[in-house]
Protein backbone atom coordinates (compact mmCIF):
# COMPACT_ATOMS: atom_id res chain seq x y z
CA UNK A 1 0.00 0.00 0.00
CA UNK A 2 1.23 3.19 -1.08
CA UNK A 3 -0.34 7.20 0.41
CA UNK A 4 -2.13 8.82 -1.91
CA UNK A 5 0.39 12.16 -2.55
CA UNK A 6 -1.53 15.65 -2.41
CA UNK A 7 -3.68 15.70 -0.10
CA UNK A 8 -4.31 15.50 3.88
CA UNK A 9 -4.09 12.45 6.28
CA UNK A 10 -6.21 9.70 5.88
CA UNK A 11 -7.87 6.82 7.06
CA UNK A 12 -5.45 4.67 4.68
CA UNK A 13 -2.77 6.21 5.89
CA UNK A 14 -2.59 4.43 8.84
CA UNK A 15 -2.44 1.29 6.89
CA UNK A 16 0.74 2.59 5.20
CA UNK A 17 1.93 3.47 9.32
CA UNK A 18 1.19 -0.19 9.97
CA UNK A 19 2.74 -1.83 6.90
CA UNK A 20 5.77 0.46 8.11
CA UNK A 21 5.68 -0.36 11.77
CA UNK A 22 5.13 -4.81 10.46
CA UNK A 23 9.12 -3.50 8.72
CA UNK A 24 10.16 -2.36 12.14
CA UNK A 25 9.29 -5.05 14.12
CA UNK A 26 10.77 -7.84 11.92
CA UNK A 27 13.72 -6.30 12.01
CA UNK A 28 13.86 -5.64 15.39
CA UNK A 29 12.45 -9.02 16.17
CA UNK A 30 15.04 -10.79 13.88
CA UNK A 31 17.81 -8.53 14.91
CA UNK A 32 17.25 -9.04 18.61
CA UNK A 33 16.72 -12.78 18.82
CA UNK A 34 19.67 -13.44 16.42
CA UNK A 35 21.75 -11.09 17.13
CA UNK A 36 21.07 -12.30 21.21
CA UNK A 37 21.95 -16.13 20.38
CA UNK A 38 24.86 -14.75 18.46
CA UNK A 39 26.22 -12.58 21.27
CA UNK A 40 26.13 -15.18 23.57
CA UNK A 41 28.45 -17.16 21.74
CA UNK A 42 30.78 -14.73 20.86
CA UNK A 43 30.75 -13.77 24.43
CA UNK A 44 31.13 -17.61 25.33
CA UNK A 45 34.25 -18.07 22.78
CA UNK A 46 35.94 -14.49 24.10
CA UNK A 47 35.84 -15.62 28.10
CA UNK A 48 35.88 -19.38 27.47
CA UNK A 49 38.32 -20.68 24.58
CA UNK A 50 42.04 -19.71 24.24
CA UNK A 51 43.03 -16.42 25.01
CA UNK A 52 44.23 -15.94 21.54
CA UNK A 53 40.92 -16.54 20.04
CA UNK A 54 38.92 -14.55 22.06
CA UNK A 55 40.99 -11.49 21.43
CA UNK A 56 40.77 -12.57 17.59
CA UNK A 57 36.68 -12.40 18.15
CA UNK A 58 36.74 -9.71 20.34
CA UNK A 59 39.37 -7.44 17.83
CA UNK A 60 36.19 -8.34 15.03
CA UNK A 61 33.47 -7.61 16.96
CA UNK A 62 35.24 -4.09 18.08
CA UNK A 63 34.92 -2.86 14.22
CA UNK A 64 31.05 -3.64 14.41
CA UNK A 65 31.20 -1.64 17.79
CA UNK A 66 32.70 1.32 16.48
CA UNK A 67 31.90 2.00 12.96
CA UNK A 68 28.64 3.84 12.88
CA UNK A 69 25.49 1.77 12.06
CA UNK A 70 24.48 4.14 9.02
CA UNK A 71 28.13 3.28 7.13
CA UNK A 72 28.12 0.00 7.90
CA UNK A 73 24.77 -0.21 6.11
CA UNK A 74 26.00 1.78 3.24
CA UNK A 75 29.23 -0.77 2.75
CA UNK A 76 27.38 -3.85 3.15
CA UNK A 77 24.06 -2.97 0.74
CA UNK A 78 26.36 -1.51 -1.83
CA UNK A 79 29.38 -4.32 -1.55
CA UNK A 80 27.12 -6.74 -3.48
CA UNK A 81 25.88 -4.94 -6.53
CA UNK A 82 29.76 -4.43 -7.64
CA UNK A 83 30.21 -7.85 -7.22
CA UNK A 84 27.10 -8.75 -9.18
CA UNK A 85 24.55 -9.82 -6.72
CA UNK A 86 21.65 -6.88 -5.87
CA UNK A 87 20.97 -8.00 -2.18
CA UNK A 88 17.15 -7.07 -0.52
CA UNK A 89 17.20 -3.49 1.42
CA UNK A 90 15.50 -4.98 4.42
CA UNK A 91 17.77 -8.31 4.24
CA UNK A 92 20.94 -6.01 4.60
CA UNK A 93 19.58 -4.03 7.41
CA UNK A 94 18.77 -7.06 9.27
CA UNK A 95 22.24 -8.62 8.46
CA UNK A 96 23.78 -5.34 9.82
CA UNK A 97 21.70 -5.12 13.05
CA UNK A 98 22.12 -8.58 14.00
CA UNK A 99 25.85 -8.43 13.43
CA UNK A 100 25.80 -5.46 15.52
CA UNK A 101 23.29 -6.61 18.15
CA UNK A 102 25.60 -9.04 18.77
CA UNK A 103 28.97 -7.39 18.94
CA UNK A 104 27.00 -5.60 21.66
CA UNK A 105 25.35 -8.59 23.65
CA UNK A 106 29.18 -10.56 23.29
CA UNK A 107 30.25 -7.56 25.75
CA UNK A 108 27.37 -8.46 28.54
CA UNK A 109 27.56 -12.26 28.17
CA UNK A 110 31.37 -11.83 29.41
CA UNK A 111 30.24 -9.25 31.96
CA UNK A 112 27.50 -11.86 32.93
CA UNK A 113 30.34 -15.27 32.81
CA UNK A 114 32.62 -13.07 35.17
CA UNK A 115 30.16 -11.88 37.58
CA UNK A 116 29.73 -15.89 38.74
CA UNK A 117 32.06 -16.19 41.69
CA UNK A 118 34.81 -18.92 40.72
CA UNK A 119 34.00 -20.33 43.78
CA UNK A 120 30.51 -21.16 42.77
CA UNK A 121 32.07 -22.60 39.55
CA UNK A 122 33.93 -24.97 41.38
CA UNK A 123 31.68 -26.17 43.40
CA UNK A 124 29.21 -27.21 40.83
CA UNK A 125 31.68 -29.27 39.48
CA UNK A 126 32.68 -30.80 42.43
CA UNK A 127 28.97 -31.81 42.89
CA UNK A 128 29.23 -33.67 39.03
CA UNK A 129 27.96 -31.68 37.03
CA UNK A 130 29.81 -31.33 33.81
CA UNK A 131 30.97 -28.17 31.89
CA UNK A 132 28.20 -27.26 29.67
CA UNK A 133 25.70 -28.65 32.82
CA UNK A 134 27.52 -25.66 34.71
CA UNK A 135 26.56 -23.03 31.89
CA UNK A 136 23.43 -23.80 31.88
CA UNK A 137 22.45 -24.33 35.45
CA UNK A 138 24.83 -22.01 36.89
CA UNK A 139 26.40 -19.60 34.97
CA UNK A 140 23.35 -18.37 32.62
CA UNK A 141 20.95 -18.25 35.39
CA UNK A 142 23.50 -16.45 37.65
CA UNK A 143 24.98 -14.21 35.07
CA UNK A 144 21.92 -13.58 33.52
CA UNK A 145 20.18 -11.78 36.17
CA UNK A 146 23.35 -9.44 36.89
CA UNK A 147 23.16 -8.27 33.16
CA UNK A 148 19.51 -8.23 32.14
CA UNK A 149 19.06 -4.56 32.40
CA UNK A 150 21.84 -4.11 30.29
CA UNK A 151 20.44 -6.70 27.56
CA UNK A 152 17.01 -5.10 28.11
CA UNK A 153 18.74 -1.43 27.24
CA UNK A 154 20.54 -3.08 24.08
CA UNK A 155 17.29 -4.31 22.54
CA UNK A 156 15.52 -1.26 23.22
CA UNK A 157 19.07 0.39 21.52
CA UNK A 158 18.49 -1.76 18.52
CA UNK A 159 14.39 -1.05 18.12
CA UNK A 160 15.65 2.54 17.54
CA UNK A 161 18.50 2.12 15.47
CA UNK A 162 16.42 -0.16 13.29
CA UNK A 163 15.30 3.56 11.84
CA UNK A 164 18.39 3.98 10.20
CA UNK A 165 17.79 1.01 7.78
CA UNK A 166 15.26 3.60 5.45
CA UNK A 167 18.88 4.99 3.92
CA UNK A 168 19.27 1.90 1.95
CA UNK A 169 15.75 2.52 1.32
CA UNK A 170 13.09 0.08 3.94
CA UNK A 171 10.52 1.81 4.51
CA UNK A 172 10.39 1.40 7.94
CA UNK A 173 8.36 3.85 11.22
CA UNK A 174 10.33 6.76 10.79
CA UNK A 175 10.95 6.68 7.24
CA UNK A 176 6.63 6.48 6.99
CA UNK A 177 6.49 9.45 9.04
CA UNK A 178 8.84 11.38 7.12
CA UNK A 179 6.73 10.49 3.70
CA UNK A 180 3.36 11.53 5.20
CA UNK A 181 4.95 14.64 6.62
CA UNK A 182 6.14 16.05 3.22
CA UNK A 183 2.72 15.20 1.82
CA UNK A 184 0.29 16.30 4.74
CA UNK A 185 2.46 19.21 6.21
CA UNK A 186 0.82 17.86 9.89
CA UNK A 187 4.45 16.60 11.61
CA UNK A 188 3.07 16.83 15.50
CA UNK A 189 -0.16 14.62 14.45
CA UNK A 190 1.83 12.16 12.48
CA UNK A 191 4.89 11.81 15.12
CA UNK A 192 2.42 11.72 18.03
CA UNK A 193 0.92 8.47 16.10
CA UNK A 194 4.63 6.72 15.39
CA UNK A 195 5.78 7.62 19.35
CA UNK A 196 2.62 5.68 20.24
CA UNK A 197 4.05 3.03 17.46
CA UNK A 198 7.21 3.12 19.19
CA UNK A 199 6.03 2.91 22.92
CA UNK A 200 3.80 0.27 22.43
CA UNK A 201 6.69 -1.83 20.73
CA UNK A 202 9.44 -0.48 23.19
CA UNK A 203 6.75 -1.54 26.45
CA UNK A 204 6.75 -4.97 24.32
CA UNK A 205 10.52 -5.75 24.69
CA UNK A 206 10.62 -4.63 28.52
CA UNK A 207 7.21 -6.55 29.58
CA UNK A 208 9.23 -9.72 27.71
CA UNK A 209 12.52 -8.88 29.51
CA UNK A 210 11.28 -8.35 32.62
CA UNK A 211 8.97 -11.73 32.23
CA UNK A 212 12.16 -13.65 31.36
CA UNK A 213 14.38 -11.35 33.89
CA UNK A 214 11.25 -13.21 36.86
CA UNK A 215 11.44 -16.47 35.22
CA UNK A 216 15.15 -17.16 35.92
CA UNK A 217 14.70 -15.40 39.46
CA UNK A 218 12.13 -18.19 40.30
């Protein structure tokens, strides 16, 4: 669905808005729970393996850290055309997010590994259980609810930034906004409409973290 150009805001247009907001939350949805699973074992392989190949992993994820989202989206969509492949807008700008989500959630899963006392560790394996039976009975529970407000603040960091995907051309919340702006010349009415867009998918992610946040306090 397309607006109709010329003329004020209407009932359709909140189709379009909704069409745009679907964009945002796949991305965000895809981005967060891939990007999470990623991150966790990045963050795994940097505190766990060899110290030479988590600073290998860790010296990779740093670019994705530091290069600003909006260039890294320009490289990637534009890196496969000159090798002769045309690669979907909104399949780049989940690429890009995910890769970037996880960079970021690498950093809290070692945060999270380290804040289990070695102690605790040790004695979980003097009780039997094995090494991967201490990750995920001791360590991810324990870690896990020392770090969830900073995974919590990362998603809700990645449902914004998922605006930034509209300059490799997804129409996505913002970008919508912008369109019907230009057309209808009424920016407070339209941005009231994508905040609520935006709060209602932002109070999503922190009911769900909070849920899970409960769920391995119990």
């Amino acid at each position: 669905m397309t607006p109709t150009f010329f003329s004020g805001l209407q009932w359709s247009d909140l189709g379009f808005l909704f069409e745009a907001a679907l964009n945002t939350c796949l991305i965000s949805i895809f981005s967060i729970s891939i990007g999470s699973l990623l991150g966790l074992i990045f963050g795994w392989i940097i505190e766990e393996t060899p110290f030479y190949i988590g600073k290998l992993v860790s010296a990779v994820l740093d670019i994705f850290r530091s290069v600003p989202i909006v260039i890294q989206l320009v490289i990637f969509y534009n890196l496969f055309p000159i090798i002769g492949f045309r690669l979907d807008p909104m399949i780049a700008g989940c690429f890009v997010l995910t890769i970037y989500m996880a960079s970021l959630v690498s950093n809290i899963v070692v945060g999270g590994i380290q804040s289990v006392p070695k102690s605790l560790r040790k004695a979980s394996r003097s009780l039997g259980l094995s090494y991967f039976q201490d990750m995920r009975y001791i360590v991810l529970p324990v870690g896990f609810r020392s770090v969830s407000t900073s995974w919590i603040g990362v998603c809700l960091g990645v449902l914004k930034d998922s605006s930034l995907v509209s300059v490799i051309g997804v129409v996505e919340l913002l970008r919508a906004s912008e369109i019907l702006t230009t057309r209808t010349q009424e920016p407070l009415l339209i941005l009231a409409i994508v905040g609520a867009f935006y709060f209602v998918i932002s109070y999503a992610v922190s009911f769900l973290g909070d849920r899970l946040e409960k769920r391995y306090e119990s």
